[in-house]
Protein backbone atom coordinates (compact mmCIF):
# COMPACT_ATOMS: atom_id res chain seq x y z
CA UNK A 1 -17.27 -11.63 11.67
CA UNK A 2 -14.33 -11.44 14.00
CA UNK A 3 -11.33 -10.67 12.04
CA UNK A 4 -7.45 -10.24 12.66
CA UNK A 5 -4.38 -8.98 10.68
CA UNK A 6 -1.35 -11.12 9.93
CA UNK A 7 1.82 -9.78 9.29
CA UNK A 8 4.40 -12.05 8.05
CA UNK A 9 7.72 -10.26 9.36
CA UNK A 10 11.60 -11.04 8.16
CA UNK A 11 13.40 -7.89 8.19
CA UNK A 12 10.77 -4.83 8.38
CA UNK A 13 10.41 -5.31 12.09
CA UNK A 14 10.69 -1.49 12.20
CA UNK A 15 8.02 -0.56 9.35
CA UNK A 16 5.91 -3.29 10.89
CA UNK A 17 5.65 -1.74 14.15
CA UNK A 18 4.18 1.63 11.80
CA UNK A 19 2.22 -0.65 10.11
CA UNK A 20 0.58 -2.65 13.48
CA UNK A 21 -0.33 0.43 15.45
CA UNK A 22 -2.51 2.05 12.04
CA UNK A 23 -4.89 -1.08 12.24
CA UNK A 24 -4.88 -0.78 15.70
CA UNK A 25 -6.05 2.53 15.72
CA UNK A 26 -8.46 1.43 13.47
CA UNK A 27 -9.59 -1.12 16.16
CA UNK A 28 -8.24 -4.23 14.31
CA UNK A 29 -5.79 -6.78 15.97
CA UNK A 30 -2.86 -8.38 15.10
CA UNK A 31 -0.97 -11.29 14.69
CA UNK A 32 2.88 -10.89 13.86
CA UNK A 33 4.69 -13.80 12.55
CA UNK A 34 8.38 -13.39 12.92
CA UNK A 35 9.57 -15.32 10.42
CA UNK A 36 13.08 -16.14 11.77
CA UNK A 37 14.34 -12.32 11.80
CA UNK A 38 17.97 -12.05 13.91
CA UNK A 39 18.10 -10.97 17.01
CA UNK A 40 17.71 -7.08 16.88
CA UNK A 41 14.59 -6.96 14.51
CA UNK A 42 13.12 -10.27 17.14
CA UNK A 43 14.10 -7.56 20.23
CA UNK A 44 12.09 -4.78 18.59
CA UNK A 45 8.72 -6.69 17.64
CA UNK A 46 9.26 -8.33 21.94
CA UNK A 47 9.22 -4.56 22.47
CA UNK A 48 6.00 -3.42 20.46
CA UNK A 49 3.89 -6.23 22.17
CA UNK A 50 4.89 -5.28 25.48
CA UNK A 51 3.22 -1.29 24.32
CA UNK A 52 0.51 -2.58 22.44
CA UNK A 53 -1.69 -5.81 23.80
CA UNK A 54 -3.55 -6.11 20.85
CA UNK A 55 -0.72 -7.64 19.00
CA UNK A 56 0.07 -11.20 19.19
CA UNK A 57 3.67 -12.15 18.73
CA UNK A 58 4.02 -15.89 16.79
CA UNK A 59 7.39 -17.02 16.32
CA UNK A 60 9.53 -19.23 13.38
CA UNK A 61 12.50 -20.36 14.33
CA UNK A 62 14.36 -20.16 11.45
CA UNK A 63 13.33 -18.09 7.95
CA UNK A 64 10.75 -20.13 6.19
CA UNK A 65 9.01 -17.73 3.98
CA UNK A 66 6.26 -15.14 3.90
CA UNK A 67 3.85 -17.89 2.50
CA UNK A 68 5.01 -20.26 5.39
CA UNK A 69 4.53 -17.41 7.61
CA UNK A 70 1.65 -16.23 6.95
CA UNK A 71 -0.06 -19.87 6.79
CA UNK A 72 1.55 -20.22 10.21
CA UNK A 73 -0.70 -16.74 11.16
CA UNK A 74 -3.92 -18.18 8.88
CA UNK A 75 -3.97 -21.27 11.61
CA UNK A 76 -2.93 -19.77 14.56
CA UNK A 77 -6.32 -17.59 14.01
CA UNK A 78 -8.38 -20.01 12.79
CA UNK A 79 -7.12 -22.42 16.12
CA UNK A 80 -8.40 -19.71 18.55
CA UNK A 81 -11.73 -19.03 17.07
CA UNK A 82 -11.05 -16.17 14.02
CA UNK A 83 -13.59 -16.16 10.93
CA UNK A 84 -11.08 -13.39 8.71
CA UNK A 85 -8.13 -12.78 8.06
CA UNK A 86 -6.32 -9.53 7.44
CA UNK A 87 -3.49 -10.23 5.31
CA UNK A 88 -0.62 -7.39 4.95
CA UNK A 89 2.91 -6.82 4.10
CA UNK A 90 5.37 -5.65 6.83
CA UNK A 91 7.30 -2.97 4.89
CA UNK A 92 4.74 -0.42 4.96
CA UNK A 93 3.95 -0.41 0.80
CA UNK A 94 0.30 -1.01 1.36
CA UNK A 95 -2.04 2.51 2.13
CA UNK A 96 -3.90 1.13 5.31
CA UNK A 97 -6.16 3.62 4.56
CA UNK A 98 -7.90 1.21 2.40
CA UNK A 99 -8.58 -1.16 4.95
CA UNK A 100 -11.81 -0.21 5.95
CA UNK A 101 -12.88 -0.61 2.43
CA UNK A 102 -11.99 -3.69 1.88
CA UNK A 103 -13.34 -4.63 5.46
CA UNK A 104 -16.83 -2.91 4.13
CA UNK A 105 -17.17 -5.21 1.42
CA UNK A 106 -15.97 -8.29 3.52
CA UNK A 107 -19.04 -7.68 6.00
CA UNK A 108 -21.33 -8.07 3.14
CA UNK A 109 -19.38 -10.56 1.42
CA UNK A 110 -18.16 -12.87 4.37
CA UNK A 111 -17.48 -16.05 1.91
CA UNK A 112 -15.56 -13.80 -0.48
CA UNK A 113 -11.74 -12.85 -0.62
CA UNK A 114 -11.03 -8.97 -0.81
CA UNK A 115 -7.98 -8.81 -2.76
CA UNK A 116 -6.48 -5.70 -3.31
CA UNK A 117 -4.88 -4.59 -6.69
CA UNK A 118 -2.61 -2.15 -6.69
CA UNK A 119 -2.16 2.02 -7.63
CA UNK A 120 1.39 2.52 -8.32
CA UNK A 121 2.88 6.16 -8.09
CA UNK A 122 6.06 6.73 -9.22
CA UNK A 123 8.34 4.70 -6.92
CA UNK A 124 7.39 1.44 -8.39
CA UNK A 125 10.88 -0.14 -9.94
CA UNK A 126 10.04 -0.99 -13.20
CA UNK A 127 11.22 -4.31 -13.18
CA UNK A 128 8.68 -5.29 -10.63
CA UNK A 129 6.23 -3.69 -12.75
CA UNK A 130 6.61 -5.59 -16.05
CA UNK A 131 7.11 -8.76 -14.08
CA UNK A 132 3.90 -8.73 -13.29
CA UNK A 133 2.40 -8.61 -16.50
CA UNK A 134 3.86 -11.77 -16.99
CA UNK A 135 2.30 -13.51 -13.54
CA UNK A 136 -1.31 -12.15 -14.87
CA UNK A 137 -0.86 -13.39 -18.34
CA UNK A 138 -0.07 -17.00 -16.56
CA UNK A 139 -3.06 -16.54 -14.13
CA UNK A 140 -5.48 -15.82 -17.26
CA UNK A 141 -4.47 -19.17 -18.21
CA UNK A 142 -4.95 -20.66 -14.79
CA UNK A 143 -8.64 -19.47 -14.30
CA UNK A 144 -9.72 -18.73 -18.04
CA UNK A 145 -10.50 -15.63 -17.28
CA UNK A 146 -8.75 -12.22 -17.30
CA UNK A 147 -10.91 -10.55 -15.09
CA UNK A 148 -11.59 -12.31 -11.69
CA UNK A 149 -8.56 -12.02 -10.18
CA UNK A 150 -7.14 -8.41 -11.46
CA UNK A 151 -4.07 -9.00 -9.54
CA UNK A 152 -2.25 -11.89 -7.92
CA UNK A 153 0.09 -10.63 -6.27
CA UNK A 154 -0.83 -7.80 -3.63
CA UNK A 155 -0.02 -8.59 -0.56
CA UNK A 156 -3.42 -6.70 0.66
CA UNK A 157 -6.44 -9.09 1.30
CA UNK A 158 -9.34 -10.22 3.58
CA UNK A 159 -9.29 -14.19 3.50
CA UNK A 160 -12.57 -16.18 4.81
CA UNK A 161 -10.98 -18.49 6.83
CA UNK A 162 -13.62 -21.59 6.75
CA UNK A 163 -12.71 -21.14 2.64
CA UNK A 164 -9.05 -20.57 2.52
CA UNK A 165 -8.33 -23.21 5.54
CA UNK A 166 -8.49 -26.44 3.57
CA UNK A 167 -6.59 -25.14 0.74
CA UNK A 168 -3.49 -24.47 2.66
CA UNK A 169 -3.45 -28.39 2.89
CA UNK A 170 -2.30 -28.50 -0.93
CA UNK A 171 -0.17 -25.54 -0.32
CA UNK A 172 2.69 -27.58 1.14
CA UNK A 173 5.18 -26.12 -1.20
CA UNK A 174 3.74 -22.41 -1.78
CA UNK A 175 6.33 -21.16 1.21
CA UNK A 176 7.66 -17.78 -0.29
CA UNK A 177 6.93 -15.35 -2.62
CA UNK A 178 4.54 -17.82 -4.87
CA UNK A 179 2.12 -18.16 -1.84
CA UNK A 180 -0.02 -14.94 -2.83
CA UNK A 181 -0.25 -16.24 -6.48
CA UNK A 182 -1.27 -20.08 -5.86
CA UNK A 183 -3.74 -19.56 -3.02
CA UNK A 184 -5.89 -17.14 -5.15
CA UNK A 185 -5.98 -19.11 -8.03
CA UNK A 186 -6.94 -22.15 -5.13
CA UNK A 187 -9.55 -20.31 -3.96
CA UNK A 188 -10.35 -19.49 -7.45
CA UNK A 189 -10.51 -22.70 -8.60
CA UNK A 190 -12.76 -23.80 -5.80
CA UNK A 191 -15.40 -21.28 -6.64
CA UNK A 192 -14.59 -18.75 -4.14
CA UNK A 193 -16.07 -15.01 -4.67
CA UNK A 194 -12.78 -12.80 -5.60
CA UNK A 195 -14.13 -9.28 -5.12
CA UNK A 196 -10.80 -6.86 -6.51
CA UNK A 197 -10.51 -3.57 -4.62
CA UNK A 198 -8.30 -0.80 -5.05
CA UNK A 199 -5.03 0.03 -2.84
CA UNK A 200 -2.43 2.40 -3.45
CA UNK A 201 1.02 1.85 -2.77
CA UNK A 202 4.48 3.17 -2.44
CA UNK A 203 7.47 1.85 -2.47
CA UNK A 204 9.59 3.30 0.25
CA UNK A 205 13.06 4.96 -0.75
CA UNK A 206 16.32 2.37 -0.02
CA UNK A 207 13.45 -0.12 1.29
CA UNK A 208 14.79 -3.89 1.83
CA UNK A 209 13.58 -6.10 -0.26
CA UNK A 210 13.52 -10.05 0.39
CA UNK A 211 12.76 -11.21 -3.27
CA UNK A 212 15.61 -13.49 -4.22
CA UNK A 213 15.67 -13.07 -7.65
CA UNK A 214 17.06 -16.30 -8.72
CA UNK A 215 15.28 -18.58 -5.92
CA UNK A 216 12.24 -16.81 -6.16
CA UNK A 217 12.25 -16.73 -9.95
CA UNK A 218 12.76 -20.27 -10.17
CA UNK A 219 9.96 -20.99 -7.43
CA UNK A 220 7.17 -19.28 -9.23
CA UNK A 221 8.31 -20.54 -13.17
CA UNK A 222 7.85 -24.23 -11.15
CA UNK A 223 4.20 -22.80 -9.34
CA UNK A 224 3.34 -21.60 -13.08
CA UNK A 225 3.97 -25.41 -14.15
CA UNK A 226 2.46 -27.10 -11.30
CA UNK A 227 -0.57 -24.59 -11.44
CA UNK A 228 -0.86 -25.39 -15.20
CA UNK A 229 -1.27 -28.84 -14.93
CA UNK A 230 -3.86 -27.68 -12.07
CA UNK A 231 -6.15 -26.52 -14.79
CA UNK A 232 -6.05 -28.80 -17.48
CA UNK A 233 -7.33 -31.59 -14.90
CA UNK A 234 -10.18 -28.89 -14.41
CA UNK A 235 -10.45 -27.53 -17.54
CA UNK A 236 -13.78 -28.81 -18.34
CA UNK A 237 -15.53 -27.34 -14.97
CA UNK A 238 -13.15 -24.25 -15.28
CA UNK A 239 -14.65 -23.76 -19.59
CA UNK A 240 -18.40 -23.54 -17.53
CA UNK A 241 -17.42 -21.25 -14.79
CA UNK A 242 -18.44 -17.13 -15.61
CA UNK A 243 -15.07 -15.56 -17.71
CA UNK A 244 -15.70 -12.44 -15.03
């Protein structure tokens, strides 16, 4: 297995920095994708590569999306020889304590996604929390089941890239917050091993968030529909397929 992180980065170029040098203590490198950040957040990621040569600095030109982003990354690695990938959020939510968990089970696992689902403490906004009830009612629909995927939208997860590769080719729309959603029900739908690991996470006082709640709302209710459909063509294979 040779693995690497992406980092899909658009205005947590500082947390990100926090958030590259824990995996590389823990002997893990990375790919940043700046995904079209202005000039001061670009300035400090040029900085952090020139301290830490592990780190690999892609670049967007303009702001595409974390999906778009961290496809960009997915490639990039597989291109130049990668088997895993490391996926992460920039702002520093995700307790990268956990990694070496979830890179203990994808050693013995190595055609299986580790997918995190999350332990909230307090700072969770509520709002985000009962949001997501909806998204997993809608992905129990998706996959028939309620209990392979136990969350679909953590951020935290160990992709087999020879598996996840040719599913980013019906992905062309997936570009923003949706991506974490529709590529696990992909993978889910093409038989892929989900094995659901525990993370905890925080969200950091006056943190920035880059969910556009009218875009992004609007993205995923169209995802939901197109994912829908999804099923019902494979509804009979889908009906066979183990409910856990």
């Amino acid at each position: 297995m040779k693995l690497v992180a992406v980092i899909p980065v658009y205005r947590h170029a500082a947390s990100a920095q926090d958030v590259a040098a824990a995996l590389i203590k823990q002997q893990i490198p990375v790919i940043l994708v700046d995904d079209g950040n202005n000039e001061s957040d670009t300035c400090l990621l040029k900085k952090l590569i020139e301290t830490l040569p592990e780190v690999i600095l892609l670049r967007l030109n303009r702001n595409q999306g974390k999906g778009a982003a961290v496809m960009h990354g997915m490639r990039y690695a597989y291109s130049h020889g990668y088997t895993h990938a490391l996926q992460i959020d920039a702002d520093g939510q995700h307790d990268t304590q956990a990694v070496s968990d979830f890179l203990r089970y994808a050693t013995q696992y190595p055609r299986a996604v580790i997918s995190g689902y999350p332990i909230y403490d307090q700072s969770v906004p509520k709002a985000r929390l009962y949001a997501r009830y909806l998204t997993h009612f809608w992905v129990g629909i998706h996959t028939l089941s309620r209990t392979r995927i136990r969350d679909s939208m953590c951020g935290l997860r160990v992709y087999p890239l020879a598996e996840t590769i040719p599913v980013l080719a019906h992905m062309r729309t997936a570009l923003r917050m949706e991506f974490d959603t529709e590529i696990i029900v992909r993978l889910d739908w093409r038989n892929t091993i989900i094995i659901n690991r525990p993370v905890a996470v925080h969200y950091p006082q006056k943190g920035i968030s880059n969910f556009r709640i009218w875009q992004d709302n609007l993205r995923i209710s169209w995802m939901h529909i197109r994912l829908f459909f999804g099923m019902l063509i494979r509804l009979p294979t889908l009906y066979r397929k183990p409910k856990s």
